[in-house]
Protein backbone atom coordinates (compact mmCIF):
# COMPACT_ATOMS: atom_id res chain seq x y z
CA UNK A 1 -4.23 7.06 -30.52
CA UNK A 2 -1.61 4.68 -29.93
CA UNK A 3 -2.03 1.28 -28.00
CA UNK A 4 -0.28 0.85 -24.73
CA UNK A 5 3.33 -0.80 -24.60
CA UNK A 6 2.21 -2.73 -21.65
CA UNK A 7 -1.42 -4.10 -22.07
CA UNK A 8 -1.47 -5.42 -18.01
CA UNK A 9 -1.24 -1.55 -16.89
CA UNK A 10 -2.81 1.45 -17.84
CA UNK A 11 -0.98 4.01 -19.97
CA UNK A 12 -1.46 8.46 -20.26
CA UNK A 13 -0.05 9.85 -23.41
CA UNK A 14 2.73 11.93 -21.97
CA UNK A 15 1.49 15.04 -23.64
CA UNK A 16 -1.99 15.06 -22.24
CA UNK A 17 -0.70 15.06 -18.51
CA UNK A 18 0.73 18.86 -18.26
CA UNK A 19 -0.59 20.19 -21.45
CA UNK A 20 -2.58 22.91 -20.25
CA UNK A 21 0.45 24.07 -17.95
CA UNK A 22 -1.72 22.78 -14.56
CA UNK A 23 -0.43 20.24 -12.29
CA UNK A 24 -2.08 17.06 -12.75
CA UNK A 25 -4.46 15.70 -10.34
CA UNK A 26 -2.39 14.70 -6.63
CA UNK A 27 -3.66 11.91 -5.73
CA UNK A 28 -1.00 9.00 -5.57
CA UNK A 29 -1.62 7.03 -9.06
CA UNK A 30 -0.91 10.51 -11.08
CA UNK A 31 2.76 11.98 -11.70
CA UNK A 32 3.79 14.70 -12.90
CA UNK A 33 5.41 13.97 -15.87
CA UNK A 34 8.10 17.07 -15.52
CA UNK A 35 9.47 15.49 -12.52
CA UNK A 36 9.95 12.23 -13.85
CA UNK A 37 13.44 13.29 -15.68
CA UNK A 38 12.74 10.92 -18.78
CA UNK A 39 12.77 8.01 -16.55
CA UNK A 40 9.94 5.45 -16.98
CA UNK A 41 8.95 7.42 -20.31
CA UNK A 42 8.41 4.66 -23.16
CA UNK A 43 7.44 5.68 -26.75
CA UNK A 44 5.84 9.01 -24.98
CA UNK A 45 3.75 7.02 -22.72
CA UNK A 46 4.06 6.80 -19.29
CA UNK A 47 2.86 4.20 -17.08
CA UNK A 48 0.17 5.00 -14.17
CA UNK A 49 0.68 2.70 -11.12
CA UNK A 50 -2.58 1.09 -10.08
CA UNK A 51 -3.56 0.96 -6.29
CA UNK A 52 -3.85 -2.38 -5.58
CA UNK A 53 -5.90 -2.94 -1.95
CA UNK A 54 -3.12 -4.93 0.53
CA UNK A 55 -4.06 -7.91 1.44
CA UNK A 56 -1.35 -9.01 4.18
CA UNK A 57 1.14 -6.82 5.42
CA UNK A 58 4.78 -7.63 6.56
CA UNK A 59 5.74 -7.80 10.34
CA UNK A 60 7.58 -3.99 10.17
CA UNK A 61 4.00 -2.83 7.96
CA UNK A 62 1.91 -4.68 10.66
CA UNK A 63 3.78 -2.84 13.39
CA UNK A 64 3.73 0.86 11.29
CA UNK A 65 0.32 0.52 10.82
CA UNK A 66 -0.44 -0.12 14.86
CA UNK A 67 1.58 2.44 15.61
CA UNK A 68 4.54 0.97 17.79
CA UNK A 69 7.94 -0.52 16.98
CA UNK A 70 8.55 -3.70 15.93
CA UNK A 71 10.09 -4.78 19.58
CA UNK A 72 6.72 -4.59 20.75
CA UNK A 73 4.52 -5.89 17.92
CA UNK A 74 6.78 -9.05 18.26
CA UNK A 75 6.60 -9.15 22.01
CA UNK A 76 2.58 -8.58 22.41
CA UNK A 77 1.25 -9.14 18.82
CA UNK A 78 2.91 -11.32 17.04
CA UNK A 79 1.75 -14.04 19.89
CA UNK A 80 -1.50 -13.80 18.72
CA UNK A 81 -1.55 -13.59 15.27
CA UNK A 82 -2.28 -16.29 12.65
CA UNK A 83 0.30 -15.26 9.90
CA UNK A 84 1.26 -17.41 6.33
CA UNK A 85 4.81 -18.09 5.55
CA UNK A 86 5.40 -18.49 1.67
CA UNK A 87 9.49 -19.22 1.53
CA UNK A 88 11.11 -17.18 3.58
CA UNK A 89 8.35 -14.34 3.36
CA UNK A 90 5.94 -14.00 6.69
CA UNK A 91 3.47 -11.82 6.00
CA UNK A 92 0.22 -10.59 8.41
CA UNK A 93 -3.40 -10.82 6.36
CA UNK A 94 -4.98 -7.72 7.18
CA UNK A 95 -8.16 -9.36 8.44
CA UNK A 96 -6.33 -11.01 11.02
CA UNK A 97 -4.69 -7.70 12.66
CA UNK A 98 -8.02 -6.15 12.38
CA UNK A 99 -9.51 -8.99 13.90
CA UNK A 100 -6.86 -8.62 16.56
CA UNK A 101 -7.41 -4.99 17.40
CA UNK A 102 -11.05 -5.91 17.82
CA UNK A 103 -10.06 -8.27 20.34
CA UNK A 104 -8.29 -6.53 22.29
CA UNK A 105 -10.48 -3.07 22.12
CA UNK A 106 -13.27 -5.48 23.37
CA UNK A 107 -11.05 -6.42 25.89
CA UNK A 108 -10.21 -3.51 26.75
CA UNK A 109 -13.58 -2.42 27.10
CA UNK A 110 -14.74 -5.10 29.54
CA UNK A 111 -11.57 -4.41 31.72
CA UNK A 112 -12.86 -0.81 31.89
CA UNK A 113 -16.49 -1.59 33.13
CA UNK A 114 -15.75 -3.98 35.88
């Protein structure tokens, strides 16, 4: 078997994708090799994208995730959020928005009882 042109990801021999004719597995880190159109084929190998957990999210992620625009992340979130600036990147850790929705689900809750 041949080594992998790119030892930091892991590699499927292009062949042993669709060789029975079935569709590979569908979950996100598996493509189907017939769709990619020769693109990102490399010595018959074809690179598999590892999920990588996120750790901080931009402000339009942040706001996605929540479920509202970004008007309104930045007008009642954003406030309360501690977020970390590298350059000219801000991102949102994760913790911290779920820390936030905590907070305010608690609050939420003891607004609802009195």
């Amino acid at each position: 078997m041949r080594s992998s042109p790119d030892p930091g990801r892991s590699c499927l021999p292009v062949d042993t994708l669709a060789a029975d004719g079935e569709a590979p597995p569908s979950n996100d880190d598996f493509l189907d090799a017939r769709n990619l159109g020769g693109r990102g084929l490399r010595n018959g190998w074809r690179q598999v994208k590892r999920q990588v957990p996120r750790l901080a999210l931009s402000p339009e992620e942040a706001a996605e995730s929540l479920g509202m625009s970004r008007s309104h992340f930045y007008k009642y979130v954003w406030p309360h959020l501690r977020v970390v600036r590298v350059g000219t990147r801000t991102v949102i850790p994760v913790r911290a928005l779920e820390a936030w929705l905590e907070q305010e689900a608690a609050r939420t809750l003891e607004t609802a009882v009195v």
